[in-house]
N, C-alpha and C. Protein backbone atom coordinates (compact mmCIF):
# COMPACT_ATOMS: atom_id res chain seq x y z
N UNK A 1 24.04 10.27 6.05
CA UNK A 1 23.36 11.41 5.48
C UNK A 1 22.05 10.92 4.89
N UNK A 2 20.92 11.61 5.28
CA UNK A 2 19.91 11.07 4.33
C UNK A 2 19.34 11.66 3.26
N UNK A 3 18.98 11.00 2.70
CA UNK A 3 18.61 11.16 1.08
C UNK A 3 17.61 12.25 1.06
N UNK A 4 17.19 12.98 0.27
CA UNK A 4 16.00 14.12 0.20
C UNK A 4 15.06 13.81 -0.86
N UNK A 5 13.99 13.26 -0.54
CA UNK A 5 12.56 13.34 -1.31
C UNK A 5 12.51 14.15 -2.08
N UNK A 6 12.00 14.27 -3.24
CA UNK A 6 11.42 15.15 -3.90
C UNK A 6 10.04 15.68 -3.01
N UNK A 7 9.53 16.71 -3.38
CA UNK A 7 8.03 17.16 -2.91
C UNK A 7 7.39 16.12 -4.29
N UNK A 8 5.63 15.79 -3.56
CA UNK A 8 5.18 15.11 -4.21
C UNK A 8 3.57 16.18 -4.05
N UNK A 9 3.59 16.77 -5.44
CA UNK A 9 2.40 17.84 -5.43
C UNK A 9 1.08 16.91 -5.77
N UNK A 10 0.55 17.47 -5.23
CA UNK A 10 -0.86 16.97 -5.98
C UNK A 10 -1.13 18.00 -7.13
N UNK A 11 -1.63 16.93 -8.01
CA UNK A 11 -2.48 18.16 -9.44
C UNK A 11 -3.12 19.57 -9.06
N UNK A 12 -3.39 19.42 -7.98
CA UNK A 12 -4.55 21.01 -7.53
C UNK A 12 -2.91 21.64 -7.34
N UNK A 13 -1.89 21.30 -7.23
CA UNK A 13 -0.58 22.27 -6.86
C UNK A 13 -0.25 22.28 -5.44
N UNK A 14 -1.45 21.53 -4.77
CA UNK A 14 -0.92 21.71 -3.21
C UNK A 14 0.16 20.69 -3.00
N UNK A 15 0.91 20.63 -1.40
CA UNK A 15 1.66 19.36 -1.28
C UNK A 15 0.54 17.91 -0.85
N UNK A 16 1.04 17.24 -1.58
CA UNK A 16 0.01 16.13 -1.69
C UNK A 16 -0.26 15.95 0.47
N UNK A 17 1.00 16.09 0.88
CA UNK A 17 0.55 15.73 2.30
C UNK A 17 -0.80 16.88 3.08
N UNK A 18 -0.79 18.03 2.14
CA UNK A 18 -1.24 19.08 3.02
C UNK A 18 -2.95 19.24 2.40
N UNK A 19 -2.59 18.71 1.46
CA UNK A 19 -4.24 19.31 0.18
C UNK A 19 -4.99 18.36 0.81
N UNK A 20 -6.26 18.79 0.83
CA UNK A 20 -7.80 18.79 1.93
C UNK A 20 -8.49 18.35 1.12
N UNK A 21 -8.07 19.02 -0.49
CA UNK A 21 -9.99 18.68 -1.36
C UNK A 21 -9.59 17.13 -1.39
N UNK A 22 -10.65 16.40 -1.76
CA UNK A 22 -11.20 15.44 -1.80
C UNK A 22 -12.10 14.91 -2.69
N UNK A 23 -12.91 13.64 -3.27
CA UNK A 23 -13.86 13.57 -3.93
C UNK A 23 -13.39 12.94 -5.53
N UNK A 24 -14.34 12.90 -6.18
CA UNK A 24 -13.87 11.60 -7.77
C UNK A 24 -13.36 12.99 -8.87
N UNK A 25 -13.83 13.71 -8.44
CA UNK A 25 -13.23 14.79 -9.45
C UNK A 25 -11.67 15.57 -9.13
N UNK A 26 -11.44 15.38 -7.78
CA UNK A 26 -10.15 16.10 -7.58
C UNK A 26 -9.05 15.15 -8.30
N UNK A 27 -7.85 15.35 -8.65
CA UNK A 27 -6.70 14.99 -9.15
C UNK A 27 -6.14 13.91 -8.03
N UNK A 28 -5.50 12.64 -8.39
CA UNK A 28 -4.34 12.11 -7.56
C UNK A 28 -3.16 12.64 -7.54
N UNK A 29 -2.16 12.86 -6.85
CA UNK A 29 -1.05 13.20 -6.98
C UNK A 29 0.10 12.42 -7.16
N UNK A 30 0.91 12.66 -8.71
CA UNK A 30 1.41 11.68 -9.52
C UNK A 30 3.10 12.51 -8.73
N UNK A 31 4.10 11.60 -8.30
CA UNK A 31 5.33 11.88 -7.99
C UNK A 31 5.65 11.76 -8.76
N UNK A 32 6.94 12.09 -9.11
CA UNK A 32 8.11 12.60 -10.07
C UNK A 32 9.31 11.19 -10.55
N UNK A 33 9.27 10.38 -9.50
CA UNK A 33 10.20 9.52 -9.35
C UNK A 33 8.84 8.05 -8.96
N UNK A 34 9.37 6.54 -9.19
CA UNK A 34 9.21 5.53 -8.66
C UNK A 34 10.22 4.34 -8.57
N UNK A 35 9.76 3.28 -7.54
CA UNK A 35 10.94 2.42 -7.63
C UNK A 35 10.24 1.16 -8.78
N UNK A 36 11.00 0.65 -9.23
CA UNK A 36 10.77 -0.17 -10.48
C UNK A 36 11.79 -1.20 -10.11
N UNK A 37 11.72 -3.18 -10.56
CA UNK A 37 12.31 -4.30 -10.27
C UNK A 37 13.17 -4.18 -11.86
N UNK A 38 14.19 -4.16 -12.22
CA UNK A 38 14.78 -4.09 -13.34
C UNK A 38 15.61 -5.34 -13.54
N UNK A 39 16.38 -5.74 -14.49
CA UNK A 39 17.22 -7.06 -14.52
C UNK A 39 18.74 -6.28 -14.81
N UNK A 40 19.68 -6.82 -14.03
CA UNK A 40 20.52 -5.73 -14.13
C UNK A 40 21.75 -6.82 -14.06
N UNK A 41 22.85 -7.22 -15.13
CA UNK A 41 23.57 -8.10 -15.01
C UNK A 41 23.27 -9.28 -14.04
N UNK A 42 21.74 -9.73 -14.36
CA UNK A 42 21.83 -11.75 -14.38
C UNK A 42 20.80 -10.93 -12.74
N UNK A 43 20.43 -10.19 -12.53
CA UNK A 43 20.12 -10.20 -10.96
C UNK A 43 18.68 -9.21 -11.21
N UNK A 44 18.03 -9.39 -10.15
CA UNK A 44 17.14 -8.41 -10.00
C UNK A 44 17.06 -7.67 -9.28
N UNK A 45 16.86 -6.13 -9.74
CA UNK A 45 17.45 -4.96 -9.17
C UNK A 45 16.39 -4.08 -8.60
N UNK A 46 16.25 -3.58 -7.52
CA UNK A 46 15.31 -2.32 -7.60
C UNK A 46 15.86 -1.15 -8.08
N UNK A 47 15.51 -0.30 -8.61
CA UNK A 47 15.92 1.12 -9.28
C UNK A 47 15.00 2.30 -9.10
N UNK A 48 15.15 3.49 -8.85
CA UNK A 48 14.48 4.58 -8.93
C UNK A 48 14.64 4.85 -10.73
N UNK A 49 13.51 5.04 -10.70
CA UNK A 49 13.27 5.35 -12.72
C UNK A 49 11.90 6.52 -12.39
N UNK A 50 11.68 7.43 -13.47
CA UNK A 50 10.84 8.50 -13.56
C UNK A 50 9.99 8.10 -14.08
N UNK A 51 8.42 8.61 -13.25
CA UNK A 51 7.14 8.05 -13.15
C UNK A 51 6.72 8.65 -14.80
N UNK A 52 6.46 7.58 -16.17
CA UNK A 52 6.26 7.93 -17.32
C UNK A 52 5.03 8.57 -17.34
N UNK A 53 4.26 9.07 -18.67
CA UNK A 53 3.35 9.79 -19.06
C UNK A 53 2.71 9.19 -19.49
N UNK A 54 1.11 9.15 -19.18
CA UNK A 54 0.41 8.19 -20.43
C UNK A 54 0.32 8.50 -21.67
N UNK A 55 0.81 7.90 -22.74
CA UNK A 55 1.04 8.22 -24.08
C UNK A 55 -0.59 8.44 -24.70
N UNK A 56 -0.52 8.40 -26.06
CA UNK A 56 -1.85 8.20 -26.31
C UNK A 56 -2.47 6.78 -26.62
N UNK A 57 -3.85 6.74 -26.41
CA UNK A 57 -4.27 5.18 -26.10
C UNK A 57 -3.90 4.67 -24.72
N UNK A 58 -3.29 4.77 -23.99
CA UNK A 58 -2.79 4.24 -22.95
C UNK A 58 -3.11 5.11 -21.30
N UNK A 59 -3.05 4.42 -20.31
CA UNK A 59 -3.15 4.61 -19.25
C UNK A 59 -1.89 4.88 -18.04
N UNK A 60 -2.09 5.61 -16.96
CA UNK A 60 -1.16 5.67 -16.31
C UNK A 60 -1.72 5.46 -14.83
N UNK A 61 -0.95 4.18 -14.16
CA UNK A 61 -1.73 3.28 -13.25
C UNK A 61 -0.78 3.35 -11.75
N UNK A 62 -1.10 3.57 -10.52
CA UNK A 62 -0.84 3.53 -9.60
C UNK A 62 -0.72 2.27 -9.26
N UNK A 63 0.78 1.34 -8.86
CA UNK A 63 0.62 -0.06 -8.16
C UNK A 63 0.09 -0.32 -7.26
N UNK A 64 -0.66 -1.23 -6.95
CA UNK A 64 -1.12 -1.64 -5.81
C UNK A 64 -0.60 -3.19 -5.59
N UNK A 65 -0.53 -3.86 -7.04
CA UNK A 65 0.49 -5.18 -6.76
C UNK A 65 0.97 -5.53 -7.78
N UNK A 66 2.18 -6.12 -8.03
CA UNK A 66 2.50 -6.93 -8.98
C UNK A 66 3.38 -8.04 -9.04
N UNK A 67 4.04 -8.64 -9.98
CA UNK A 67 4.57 -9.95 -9.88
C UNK A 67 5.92 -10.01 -10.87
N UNK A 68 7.01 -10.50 -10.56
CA UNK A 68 7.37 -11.13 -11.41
C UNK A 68 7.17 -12.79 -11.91
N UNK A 69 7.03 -12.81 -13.43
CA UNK A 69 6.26 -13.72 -13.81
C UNK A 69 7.87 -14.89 -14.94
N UNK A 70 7.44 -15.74 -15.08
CA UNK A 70 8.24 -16.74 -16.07
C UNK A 70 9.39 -15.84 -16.79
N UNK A 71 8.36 -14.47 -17.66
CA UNK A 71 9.05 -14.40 -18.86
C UNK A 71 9.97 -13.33 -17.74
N UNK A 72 9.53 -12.42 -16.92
CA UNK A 72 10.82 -11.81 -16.07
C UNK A 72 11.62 -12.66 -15.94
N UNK A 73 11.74 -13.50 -15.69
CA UNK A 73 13.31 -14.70 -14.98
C UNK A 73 13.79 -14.65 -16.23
N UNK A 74 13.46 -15.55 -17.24
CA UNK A 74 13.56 -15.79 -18.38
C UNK A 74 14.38 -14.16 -18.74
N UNK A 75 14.05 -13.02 -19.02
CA UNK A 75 14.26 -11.53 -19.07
C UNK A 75 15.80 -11.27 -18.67
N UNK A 76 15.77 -11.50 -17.12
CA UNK A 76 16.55 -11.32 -16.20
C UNK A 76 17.79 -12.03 -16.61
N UNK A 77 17.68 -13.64 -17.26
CA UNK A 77 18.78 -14.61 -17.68
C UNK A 77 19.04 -14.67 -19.07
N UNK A 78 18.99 -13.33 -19.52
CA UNK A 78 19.15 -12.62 -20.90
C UNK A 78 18.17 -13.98 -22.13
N UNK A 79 17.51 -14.49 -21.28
CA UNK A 79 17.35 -15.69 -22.60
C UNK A 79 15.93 -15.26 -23.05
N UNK A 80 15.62 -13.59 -22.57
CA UNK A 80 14.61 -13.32 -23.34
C UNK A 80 14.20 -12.00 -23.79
N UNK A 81 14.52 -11.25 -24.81
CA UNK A 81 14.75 -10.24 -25.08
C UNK A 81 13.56 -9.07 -25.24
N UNK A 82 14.15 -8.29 -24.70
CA UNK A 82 13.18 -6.71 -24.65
C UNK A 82 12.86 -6.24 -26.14
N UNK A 83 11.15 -6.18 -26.44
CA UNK A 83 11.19 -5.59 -27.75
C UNK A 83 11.50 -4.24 -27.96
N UNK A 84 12.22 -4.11 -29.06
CA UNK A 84 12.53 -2.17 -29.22
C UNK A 84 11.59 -1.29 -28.62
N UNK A 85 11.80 -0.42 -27.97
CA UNK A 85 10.71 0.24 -27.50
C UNK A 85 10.31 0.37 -26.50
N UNK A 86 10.06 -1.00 -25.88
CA UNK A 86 10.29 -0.78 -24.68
C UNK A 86 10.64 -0.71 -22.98
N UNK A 87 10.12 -0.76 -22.01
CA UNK A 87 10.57 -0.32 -20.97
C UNK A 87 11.35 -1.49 -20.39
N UNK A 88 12.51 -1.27 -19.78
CA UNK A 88 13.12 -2.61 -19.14
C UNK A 88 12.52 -3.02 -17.72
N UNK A 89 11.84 -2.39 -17.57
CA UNK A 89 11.29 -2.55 -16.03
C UNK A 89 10.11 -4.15 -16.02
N UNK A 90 10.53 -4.88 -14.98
CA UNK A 90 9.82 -6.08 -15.23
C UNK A 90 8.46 -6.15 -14.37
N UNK A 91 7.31 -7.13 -14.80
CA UNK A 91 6.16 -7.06 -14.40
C UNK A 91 5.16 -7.02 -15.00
N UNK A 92 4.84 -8.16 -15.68
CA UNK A 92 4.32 -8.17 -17.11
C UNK A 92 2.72 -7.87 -16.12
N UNK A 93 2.15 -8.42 -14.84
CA UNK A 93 0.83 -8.43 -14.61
C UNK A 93 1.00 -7.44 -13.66
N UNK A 94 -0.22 -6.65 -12.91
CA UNK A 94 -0.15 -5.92 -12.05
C UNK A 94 -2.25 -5.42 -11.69
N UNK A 95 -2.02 -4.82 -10.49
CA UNK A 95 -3.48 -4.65 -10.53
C UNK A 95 -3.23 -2.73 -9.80
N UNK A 96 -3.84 -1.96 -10.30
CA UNK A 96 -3.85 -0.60 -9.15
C UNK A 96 -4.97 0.40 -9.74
N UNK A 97 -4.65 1.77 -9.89
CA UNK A 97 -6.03 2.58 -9.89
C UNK A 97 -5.56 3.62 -11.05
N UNK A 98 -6.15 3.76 -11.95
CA UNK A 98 -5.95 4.62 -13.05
C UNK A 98 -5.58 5.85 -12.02
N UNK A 99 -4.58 6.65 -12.67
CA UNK A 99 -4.53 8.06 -12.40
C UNK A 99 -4.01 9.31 -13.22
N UNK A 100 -4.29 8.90 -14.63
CA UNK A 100 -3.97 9.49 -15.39
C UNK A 100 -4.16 8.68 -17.20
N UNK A 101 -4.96 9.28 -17.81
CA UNK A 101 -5.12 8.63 -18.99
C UNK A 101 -4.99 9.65 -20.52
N UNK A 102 -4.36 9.01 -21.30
CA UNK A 102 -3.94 9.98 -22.55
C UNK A 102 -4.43 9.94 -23.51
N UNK A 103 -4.49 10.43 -24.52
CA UNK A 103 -5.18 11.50 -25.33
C UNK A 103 -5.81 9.72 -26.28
N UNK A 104 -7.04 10.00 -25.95
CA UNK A 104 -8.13 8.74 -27.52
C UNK A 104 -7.73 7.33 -26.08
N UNK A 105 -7.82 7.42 -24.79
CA UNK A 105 -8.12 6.51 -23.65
C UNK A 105 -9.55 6.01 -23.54
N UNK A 106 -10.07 5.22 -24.39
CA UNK A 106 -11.56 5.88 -23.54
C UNK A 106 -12.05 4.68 -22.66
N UNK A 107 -11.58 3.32 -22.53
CA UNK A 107 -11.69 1.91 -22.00
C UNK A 107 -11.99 2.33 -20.29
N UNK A 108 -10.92 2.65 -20.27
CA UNK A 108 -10.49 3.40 -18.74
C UNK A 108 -10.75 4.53 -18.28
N UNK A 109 -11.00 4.70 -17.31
CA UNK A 109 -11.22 6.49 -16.72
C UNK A 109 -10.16 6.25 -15.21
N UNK A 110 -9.71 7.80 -15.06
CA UNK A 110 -9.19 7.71 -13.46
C UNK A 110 -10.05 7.70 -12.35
N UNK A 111 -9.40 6.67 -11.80
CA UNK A 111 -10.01 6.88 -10.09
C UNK A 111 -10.59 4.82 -10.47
């Protein structure tokens, strides 16, 4: 049986596969869901986890690459602990394209 996608809208409301506009001012289209590398009893896991919000001060970034690094392993072999707060998802470096930035952002812009 196969699994069913969510629809993935673009900001203008169209389906991201179907919407035409174009250009630095139109919206990216942010999905609902992503897959994320997690540490999951001693192993590293892929997981579907829900694509967060940029808080304020902060940015919300499309992957284009990333890594697990020392302190992931380290993470992963409990010998290094998650500060309160936050996210268990590993990948301390990464490089991709703003697509969403929250309230007092001003370092960064999207696109």
């Amino acid at each position: 049986m196969a699994a069913l996608m969510p629809a993935v809208l673009c900001l203008c409301g169209s389906a991201a596969d179907a919407c035409t506009e174009t250009g630095a001012s139109h919206p990216m289209a942010i999905p609902a869901n992503m897959r994320a590398v997690i540490a999951e009893a001693g192993r590293l896991v892929v997981a579907d986890r829900p694509v967060p919000t940029a808080g304020p001060k902060e940015v919300l970034v499309k992957i284009a690459a990333t890594a697990v690094n020392r302190a992931d392993t380290l993470q992963r072999k409990g010998m290094y602990a998650v500060p309160p707060g936050v996210t268990d998802i590993l990948g301390l470096e990464m490089s991709g394209t703003v697509v969403a930035t929250g309230e007092g952002a001003t370092r960064w812009k999207e696109g």
